[in-house]
Protein backbone atom coordinates (compact mmCIF):
# COMPACT_ATOMS: atom_id res chain seq x y z
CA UNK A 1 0.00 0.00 0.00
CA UNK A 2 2.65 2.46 1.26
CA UNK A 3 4.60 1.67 -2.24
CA UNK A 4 1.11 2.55 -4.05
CA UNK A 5 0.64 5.28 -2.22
CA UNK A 6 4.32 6.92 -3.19
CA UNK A 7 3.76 5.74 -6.55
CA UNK A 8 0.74 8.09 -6.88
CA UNK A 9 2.36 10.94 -5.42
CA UNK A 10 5.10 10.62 -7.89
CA UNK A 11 3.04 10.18 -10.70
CA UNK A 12 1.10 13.42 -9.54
CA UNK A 13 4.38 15.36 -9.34
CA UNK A 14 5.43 14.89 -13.20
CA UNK A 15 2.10 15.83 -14.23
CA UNK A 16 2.19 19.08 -11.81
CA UNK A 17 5.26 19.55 -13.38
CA UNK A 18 4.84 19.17 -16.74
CA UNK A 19 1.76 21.29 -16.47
CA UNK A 20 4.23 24.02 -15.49
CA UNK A 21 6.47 23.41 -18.36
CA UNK A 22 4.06 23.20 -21.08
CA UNK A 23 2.38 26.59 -21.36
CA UNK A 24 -1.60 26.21 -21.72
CA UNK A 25 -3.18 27.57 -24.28
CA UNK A 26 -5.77 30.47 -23.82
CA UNK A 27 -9.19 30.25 -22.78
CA UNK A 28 -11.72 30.38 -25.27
CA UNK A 29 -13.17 33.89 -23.59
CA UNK A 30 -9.83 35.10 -23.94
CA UNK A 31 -9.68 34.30 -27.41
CA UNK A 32 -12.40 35.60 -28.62
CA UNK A 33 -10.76 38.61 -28.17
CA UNK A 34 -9.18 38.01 -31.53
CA UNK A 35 -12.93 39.18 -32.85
CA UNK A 36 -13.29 41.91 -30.66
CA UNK A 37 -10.89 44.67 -28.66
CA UNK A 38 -7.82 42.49 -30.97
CA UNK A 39 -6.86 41.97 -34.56
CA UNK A 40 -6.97 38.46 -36.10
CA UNK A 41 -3.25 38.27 -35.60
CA UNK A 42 -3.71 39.66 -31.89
CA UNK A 43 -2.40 42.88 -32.11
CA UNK A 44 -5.07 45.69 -30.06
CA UNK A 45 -7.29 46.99 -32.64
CA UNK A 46 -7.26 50.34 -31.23
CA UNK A 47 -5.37 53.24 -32.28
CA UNK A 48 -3.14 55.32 -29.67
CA UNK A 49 -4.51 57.86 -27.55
CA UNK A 50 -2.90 60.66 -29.92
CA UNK A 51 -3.49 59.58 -33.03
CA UNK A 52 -0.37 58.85 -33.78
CA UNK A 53 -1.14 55.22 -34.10
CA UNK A 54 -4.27 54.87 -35.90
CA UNK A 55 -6.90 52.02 -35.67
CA UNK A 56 -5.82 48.53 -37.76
CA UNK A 57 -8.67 48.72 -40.76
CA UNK A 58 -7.61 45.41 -42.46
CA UNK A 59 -4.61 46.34 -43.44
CA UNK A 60 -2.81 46.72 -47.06
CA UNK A 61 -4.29 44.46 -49.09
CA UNK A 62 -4.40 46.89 -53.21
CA UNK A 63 -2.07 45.49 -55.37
CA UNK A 64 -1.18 47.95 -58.40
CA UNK A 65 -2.51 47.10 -61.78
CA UNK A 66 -0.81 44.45 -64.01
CA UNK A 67 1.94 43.54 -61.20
CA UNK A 68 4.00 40.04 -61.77
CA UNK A 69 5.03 38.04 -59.45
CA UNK A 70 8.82 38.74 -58.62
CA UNK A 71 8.49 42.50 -59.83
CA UNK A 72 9.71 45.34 -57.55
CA UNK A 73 7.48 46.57 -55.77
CA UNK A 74 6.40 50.09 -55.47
CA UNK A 75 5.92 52.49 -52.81
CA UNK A 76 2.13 52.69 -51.79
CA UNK A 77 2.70 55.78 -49.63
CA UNK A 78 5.38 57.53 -51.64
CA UNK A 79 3.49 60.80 -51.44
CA UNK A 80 3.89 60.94 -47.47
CA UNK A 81 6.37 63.93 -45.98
CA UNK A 82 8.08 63.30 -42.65
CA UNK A 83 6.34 64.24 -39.79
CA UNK A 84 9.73 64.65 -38.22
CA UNK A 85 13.08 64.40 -38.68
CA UNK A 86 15.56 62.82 -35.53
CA UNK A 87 19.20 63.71 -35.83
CA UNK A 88 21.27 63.80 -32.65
CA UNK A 89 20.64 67.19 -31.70
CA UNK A 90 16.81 66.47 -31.03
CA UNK A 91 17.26 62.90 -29.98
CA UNK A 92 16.37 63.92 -26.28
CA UNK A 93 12.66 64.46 -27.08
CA UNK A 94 11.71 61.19 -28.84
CA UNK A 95 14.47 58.89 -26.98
CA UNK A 96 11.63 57.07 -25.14
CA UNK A 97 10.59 56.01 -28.44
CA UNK A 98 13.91 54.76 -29.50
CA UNK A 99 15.69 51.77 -29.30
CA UNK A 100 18.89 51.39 -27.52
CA UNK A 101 20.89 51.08 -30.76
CA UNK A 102 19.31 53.17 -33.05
CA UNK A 103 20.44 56.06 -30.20
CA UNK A 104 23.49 55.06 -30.54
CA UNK A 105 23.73 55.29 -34.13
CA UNK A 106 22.38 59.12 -33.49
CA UNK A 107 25.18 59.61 -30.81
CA UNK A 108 27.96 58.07 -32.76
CA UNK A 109 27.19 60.02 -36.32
CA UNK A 110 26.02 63.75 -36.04
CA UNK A 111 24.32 63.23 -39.75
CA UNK A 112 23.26 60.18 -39.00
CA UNK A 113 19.09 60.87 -39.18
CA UNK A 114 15.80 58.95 -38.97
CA UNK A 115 12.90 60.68 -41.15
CA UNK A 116 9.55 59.97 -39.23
CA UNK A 117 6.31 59.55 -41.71
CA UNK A 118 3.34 58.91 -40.92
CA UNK A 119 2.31 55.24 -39.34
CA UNK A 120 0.33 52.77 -41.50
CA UNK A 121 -0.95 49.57 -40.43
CA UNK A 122 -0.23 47.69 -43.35
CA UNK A 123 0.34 44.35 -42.26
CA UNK A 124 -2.57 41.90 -43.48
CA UNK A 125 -2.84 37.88 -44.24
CA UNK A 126 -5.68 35.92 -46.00
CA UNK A 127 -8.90 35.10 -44.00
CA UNK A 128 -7.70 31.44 -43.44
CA UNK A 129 -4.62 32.42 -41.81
CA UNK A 130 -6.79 34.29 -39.26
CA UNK A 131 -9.11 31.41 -39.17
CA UNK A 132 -6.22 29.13 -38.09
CA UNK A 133 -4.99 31.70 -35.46
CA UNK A 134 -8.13 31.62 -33.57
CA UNK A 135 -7.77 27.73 -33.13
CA UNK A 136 -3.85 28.16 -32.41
CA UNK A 137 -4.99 30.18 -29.42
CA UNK A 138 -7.14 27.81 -27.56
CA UNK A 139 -5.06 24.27 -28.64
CA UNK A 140 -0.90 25.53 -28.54
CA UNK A 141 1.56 24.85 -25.67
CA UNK A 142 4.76 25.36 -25.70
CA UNK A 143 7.41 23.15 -23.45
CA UNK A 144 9.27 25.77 -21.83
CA UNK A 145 12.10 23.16 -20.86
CA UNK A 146 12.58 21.99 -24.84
CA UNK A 147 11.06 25.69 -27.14
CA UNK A 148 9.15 22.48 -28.65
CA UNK A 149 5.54 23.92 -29.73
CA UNK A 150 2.94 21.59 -30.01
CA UNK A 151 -1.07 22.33 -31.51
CA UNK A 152 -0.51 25.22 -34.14
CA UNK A 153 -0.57 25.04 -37.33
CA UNK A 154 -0.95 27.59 -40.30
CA UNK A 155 -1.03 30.83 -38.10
CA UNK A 156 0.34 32.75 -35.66
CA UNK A 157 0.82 30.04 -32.54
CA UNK A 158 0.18 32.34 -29.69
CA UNK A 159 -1.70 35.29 -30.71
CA UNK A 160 -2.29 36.31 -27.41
CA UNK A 161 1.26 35.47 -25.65
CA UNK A 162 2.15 35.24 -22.12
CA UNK A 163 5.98 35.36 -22.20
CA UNK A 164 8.55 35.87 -24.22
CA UNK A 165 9.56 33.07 -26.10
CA UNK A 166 5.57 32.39 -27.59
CA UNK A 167 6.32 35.73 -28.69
CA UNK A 168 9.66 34.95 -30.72
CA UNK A 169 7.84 31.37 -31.62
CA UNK A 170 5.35 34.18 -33.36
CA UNK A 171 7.75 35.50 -35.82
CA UNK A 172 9.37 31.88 -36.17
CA UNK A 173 5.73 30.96 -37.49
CA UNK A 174 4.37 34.09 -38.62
CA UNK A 175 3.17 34.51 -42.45
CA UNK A 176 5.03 35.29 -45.04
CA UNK A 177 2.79 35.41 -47.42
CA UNK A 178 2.69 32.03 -48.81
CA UNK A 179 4.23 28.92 -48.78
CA UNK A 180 7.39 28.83 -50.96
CA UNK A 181 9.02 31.14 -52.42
CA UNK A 182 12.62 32.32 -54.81
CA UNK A 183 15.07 34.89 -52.84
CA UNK A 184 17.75 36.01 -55.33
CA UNK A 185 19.83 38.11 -53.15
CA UNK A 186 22.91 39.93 -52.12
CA UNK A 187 24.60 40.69 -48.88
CA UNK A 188 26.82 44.01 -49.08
CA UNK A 189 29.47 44.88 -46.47
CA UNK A 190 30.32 48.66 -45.75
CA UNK A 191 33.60 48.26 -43.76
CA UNK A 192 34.68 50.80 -41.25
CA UNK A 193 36.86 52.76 -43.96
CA UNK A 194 33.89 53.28 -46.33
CA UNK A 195 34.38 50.92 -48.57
CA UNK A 196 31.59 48.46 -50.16
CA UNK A 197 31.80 45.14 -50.88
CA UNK A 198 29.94 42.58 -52.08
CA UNK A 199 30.61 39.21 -49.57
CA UNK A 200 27.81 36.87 -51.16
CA UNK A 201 25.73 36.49 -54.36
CA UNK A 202 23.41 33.85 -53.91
CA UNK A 203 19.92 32.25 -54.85
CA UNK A 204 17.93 30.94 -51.73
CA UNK A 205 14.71 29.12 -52.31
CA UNK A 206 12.54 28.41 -48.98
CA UNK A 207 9.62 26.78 -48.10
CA UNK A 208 7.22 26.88 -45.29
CA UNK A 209 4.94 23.27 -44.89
CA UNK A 210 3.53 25.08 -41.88
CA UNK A 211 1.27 27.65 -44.23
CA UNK A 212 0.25 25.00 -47.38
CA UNK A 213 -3.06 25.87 -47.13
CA UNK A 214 -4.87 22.52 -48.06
CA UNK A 215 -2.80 21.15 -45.36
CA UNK A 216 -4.09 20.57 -41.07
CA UNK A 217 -3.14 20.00 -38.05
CA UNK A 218 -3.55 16.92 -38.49
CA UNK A 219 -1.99 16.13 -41.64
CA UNK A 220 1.39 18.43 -41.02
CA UNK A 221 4.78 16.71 -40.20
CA UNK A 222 6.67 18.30 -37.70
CA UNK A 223 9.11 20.81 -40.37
CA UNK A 224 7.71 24.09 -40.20
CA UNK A 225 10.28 25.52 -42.57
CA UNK A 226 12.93 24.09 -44.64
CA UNK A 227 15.61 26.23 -46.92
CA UNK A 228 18.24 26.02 -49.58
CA UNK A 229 20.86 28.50 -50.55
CA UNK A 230 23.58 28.05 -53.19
CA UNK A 231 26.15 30.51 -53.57
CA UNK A 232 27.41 32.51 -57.22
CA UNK A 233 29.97 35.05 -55.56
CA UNK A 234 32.41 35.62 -54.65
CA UNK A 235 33.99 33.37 -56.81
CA UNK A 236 36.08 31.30 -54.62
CA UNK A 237 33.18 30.03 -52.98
CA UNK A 238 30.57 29.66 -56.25
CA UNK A 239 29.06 26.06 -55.95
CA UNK A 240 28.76 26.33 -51.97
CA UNK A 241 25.51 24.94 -50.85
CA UNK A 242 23.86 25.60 -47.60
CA UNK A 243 20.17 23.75 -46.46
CA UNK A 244 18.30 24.13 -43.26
CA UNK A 245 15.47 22.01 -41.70
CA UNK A 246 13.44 23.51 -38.90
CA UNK A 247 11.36 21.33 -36.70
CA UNK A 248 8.98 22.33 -34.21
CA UNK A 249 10.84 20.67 -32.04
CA UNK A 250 14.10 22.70 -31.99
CA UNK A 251 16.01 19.66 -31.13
CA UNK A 252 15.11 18.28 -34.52
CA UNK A 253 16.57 20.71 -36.44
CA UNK A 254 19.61 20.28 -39.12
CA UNK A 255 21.71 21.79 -41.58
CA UNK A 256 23.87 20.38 -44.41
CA UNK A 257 26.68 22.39 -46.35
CA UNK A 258 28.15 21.58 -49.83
CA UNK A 259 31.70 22.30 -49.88
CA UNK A 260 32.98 22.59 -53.85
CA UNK A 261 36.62 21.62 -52.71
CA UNK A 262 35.31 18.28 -51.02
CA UNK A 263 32.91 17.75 -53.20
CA UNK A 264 30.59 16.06 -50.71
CA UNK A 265 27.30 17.30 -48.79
CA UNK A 266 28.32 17.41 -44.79
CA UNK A 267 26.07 17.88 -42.17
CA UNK A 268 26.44 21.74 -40.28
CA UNK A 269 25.71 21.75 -36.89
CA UNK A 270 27.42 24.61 -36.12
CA UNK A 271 25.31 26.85 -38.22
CA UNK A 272 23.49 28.21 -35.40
CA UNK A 273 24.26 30.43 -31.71
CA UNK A 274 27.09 32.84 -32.15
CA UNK A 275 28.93 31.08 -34.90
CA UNK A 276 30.00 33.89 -37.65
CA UNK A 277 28.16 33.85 -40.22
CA UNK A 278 29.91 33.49 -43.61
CA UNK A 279 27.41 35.06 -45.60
CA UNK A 280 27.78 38.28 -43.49
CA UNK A 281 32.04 37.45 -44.09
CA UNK A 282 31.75 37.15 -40.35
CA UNK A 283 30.11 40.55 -39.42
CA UNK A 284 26.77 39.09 -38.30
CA UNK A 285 26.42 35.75 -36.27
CA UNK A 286 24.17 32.80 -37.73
CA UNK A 287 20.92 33.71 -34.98
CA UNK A 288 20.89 36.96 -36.60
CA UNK A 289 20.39 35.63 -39.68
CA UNK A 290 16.60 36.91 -40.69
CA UNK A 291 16.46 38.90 -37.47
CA UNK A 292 16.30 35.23 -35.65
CA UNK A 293 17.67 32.09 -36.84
CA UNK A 294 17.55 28.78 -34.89
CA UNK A 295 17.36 27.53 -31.06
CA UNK A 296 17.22 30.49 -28.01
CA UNK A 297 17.77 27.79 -25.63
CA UNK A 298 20.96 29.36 -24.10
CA UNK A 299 19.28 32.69 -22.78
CA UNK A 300 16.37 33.33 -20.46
CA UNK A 301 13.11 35.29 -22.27
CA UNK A 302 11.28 37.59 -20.75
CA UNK A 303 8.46 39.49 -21.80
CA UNK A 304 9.32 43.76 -20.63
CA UNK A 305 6.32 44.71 -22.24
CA UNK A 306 4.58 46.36 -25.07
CA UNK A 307 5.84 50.53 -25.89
CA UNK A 308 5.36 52.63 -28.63
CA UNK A 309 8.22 52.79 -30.93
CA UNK A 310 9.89 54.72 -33.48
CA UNK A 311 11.00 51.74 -36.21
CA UNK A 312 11.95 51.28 -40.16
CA UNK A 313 8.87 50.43 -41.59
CA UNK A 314 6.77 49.76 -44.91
CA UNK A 315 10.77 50.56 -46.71
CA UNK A 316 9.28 49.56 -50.17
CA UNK A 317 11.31 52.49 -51.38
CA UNK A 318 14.41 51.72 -50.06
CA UNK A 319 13.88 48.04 -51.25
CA UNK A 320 13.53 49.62 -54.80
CA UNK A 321 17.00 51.26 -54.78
CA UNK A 322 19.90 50.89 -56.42
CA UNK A 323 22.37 49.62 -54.07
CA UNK A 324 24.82 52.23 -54.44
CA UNK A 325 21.85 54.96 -53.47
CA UNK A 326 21.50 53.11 -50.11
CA UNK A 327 24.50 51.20 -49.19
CA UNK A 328 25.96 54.24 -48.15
CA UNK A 329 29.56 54.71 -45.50
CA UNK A 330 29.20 54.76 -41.87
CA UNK A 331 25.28 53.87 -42.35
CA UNK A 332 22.65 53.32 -44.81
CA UNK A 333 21.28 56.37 -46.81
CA UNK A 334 18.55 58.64 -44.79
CA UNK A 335 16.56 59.48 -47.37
CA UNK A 336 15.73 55.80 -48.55
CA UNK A 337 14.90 54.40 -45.08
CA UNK A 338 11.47 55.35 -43.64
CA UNK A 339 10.37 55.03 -39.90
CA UNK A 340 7.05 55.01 -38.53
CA UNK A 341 5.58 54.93 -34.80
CA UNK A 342 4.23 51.19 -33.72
CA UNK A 343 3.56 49.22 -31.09
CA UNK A 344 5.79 46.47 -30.55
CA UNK A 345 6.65 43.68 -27.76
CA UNK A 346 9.79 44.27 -26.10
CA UNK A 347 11.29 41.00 -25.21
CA UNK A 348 14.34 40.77 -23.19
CA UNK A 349 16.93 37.69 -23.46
CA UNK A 350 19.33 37.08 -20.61
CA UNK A 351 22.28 34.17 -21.09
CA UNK A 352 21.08 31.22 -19.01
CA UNK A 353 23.68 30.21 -15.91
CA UNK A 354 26.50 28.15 -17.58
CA UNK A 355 25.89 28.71 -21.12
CA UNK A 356 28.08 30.39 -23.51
CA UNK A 357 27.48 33.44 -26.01
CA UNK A 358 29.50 36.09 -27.22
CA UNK A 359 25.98 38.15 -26.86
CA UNK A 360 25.21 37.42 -23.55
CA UNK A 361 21.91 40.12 -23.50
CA UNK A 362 19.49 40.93 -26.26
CA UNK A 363 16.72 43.15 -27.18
CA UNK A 364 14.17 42.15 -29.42
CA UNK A 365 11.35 44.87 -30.50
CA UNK A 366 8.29 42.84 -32.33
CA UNK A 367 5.92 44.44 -34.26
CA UNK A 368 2.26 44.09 -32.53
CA UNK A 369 0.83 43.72 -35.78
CA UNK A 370 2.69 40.98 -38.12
CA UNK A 371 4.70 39.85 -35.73
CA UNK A 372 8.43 40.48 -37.37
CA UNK A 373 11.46 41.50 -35.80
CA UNK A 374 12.44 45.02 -36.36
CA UNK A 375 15.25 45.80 -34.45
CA UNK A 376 17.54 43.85 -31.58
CA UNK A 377 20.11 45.28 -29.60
CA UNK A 378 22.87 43.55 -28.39
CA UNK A 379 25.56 43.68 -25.78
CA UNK A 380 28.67 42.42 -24.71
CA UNK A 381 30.04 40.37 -21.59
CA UNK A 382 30.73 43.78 -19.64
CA UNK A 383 27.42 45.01 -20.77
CA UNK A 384 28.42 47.47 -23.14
CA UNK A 385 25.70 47.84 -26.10
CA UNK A 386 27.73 46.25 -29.17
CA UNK A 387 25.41 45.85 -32.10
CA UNK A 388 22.21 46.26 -33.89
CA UNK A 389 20.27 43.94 -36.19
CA UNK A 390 17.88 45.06 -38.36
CA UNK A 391 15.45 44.58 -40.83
CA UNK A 392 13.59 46.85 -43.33
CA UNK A 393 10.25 45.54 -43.53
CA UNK A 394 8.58 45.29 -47.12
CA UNK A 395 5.21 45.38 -47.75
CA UNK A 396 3.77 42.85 -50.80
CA UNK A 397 0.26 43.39 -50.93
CA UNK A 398 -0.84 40.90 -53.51
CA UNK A 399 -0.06 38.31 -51.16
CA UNK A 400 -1.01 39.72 -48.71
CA UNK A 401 2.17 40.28 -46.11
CA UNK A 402 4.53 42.83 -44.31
CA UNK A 403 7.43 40.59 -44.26
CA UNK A 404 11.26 41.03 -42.72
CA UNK A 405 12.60 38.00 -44.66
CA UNK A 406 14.65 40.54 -47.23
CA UNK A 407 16.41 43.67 -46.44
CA UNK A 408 17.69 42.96 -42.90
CA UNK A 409 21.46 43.56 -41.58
CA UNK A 410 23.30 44.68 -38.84
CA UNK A 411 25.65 47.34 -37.40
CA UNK A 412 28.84 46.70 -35.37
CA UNK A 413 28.45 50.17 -32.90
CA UNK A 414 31.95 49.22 -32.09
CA UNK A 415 33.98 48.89 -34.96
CA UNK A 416 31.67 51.19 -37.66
CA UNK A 417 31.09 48.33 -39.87
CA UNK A 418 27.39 47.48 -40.95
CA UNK A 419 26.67 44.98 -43.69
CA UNK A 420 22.85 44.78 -45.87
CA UNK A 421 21.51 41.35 -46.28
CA UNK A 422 18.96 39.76 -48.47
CA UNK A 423 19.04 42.94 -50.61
CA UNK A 424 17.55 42.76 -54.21
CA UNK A 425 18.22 46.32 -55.03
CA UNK A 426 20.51 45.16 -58.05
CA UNK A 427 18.77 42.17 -59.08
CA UNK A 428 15.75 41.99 -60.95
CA UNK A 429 13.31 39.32 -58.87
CA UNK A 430 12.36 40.78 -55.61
CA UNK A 431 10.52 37.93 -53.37
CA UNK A 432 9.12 35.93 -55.66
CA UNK A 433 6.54 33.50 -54.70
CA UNK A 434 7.47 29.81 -55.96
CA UNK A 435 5.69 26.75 -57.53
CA UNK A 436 5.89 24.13 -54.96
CA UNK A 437 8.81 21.88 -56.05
CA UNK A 438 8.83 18.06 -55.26
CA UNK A 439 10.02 17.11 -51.75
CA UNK A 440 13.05 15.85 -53.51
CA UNK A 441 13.98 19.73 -53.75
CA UNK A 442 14.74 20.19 -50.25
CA UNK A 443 17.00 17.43 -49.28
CA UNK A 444 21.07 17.07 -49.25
CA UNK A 445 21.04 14.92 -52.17
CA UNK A 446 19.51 17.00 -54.51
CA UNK A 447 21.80 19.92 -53.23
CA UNK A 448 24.83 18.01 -54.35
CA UNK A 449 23.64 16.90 -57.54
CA UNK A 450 22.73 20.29 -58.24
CA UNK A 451 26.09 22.01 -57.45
CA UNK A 452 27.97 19.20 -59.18
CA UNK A 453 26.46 19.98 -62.70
């Protein structure tokens, strides 16, 4: 009996604690919300008690007359003026507004200058995407001891979150406005003497099983994104392959690299945490890659809270430039890069006891409405604020989406060297939504065969 009995109590302790490590889902009261006071996505419907932020209508959803797929896109709000415009000798009256970083930028470069316009709410997804949200809401957990998410599928996972890594699980998941898609792209480096360089050409197809739309809950694997990037310059590295697979489970994850010298597909394990990133030529690490890239298991998350910001924003313009108009020295031209007041989460990462990371403390400001990463600050071991990651958000509204996967990059504060990533300015296919390719596509083997042609 007395074994029975401690049995019992045992059994009752795992489930008491796995209740605490799996994160329940909302109520359904609570998610009706999404209906109501919130936006489908689970931003709050309501604008600011200025004005400044107006009330979410839907958002951008008119695509210009005979637009193709892959085509630039233009500027829907190219006739706007700047409200205001922050250099560092007014910096004092909007620094409440500001990120960490982008003050420092202001501090470190008197003609450094961010022009202000007026906010739009563009951000948008089809009616199924909010359709799935509302059923995320009341069915997804996440396992706070494994970042494994369990119960979502084809929108945002936790639309109304209650700490901070549901929120970063948002932009892992969040819509991009399909399912698979062509990213010809560039990454340029503008090294502390002023000089621009080109570190990678390269063509990067991705896919996301997570948003196929005939697909369910039911029916979906476990892969909620899977990518492939092979690599045209510089030419000492032209042939090099890179593919990622990201599992709901984090643990699950992998990466393979083609190597042209060996000849032979290896698997990448390091491509993850701190580890340079080649791409960048080493400026940016690999979980800055698309503002977030892989596992946060070796830093603490906690939600700060939700603040109005001033953030780069609907940059359709500067995503139209010539690359010599905005990769600019010191910092990327002012007159390209627009910045709006939003609302975004503030989530704070702190390095976990015993692990190891060259950024021990991050920043991460999340858009309220699409759920993207717009800016993260960064700091060193003694504390000292080292770096800035960013992303220029560009609005496609014939699919519909505000999305950060092209345009991001970073600044190193310390040095003065910033690089531009995922930039199409030169190139002329700009986020082009993809037939779905066989399975086949997105495995090792067919990365080898492809780079051994």
């Amino acid at each position: 009996m007395k074994n029975k009995r401690s049995l019992c109590l045992s059994a009752l302790a795992i489930a008491l604690l796995g209740s605490t490590l799996a994160q329940a889902a909302v109520s359904p009261e609570e998610a009706a919300r999404l209906k109501t006071d919130l936006t489908p996505l689970g931003a709050e419907r309501a604008g600011n008690a200025d004005g400044s932020i107006p009330e979410w209508t839907g958002g951008y959803t008119t695509s210009p007359d005979g637009y193709k797929n892959g085509e630039k896109r233009a500027d829907p709000f190219a006739a706007d003026k700047p409200l205001v415009s922050i250099t560092a000798a007014n910096m004092e009256q909007y620094a409440g507004a500001l990120a960490e970083g982008t003050k420092a930028l202001l501090k470190k470069y008197p003609d450094y200058r961010l022009d202000v316009y007026p906010t739009h709410r563009s951000a948008a997804a089809p009616q199924w995407v909010y359709d799935n949200t509302l059923q995320n809401a009341t069915r997804a957990t996440l396992d706070e001891a494994t970042e494994k998410v369990s119960g979502a599928y084809g929108g945002i996972p936790f639309p109304i979150p209650k700490n901070g890594a549901e929120i970063l699980w948002n932009y892992r998941l969040s819509w991009q406005g399909g399912d698979t898609f062509y990213v010809p792209f560039d990454t340029w480096l503008m090294t502390a003497g002023g000089k621009k360089v080109q570190a990678t050409r390269a063509r990067f197809w991705y896919q996301h099983p997570y948003y196929f739309k005939e697909g369910s809950l039911e029916t979906f694997g476990s892969k909620h994104l899977i990518g492939k990037l092979l690599t045209e310059q510089p030419s000492s590295k032209a042939g090099e392959g890179l593919m990622t697979h990201w599992d709901m489970d984090p643990g699950k994850r992998a990466a393979w690299q083609y190597l042209v010298g060996q000849r032979r597909v290896r698997r990448a394990p390091n491509i993850a945490y701190d580890t340079p990133d080649f791409v960048t030529s080493g400026v940016g690490f690999f979980d800055e890659a698309f503002m977030l890239f892989g596992p946060t298991d070796r830093h603490d998350l906690k939600i700060v809270g939700k603040k109005e910001m001033i953030v780069p924003y609907n940059n359709n313009r500067a995503a139209a430039a010539k690359s010599d108009e905005l990769v600019q020295p010191r910092f990327l031209n002012p007159d390209l890069v627009r910045w709006e007041k939003h609302r975004v989460w503030v989530v704070e990462a702190t390095l976990k006891a015993g692990k190891r990371h060259v950024v021990p403390r991050r920043t991460y400001y999340v858009d309220e409405d699409s759920w993207q990463i717009l800016l993260v600050d960064g700091y060193d071991a003694q504390g000292k604020l080292g770096r800035q990651v960013y992303s220029l958000t560009l609005l496609a509204p014939e699919m519909p989406v505000l999305t950060s996967q092209v345009m991001w990059g970073g600044y190193n504060l310390e040095t003065g060297a910033y690089f531009l990533n995922a930039s199409a300015n030169d190139l002329p296919v700009q986020y082009e939504s993809f037939p779905r390719p066989s399975a086949a596509f997105f495995t090792p083997d067919a990365m080898a065969s492809e780079n051994m042609r």
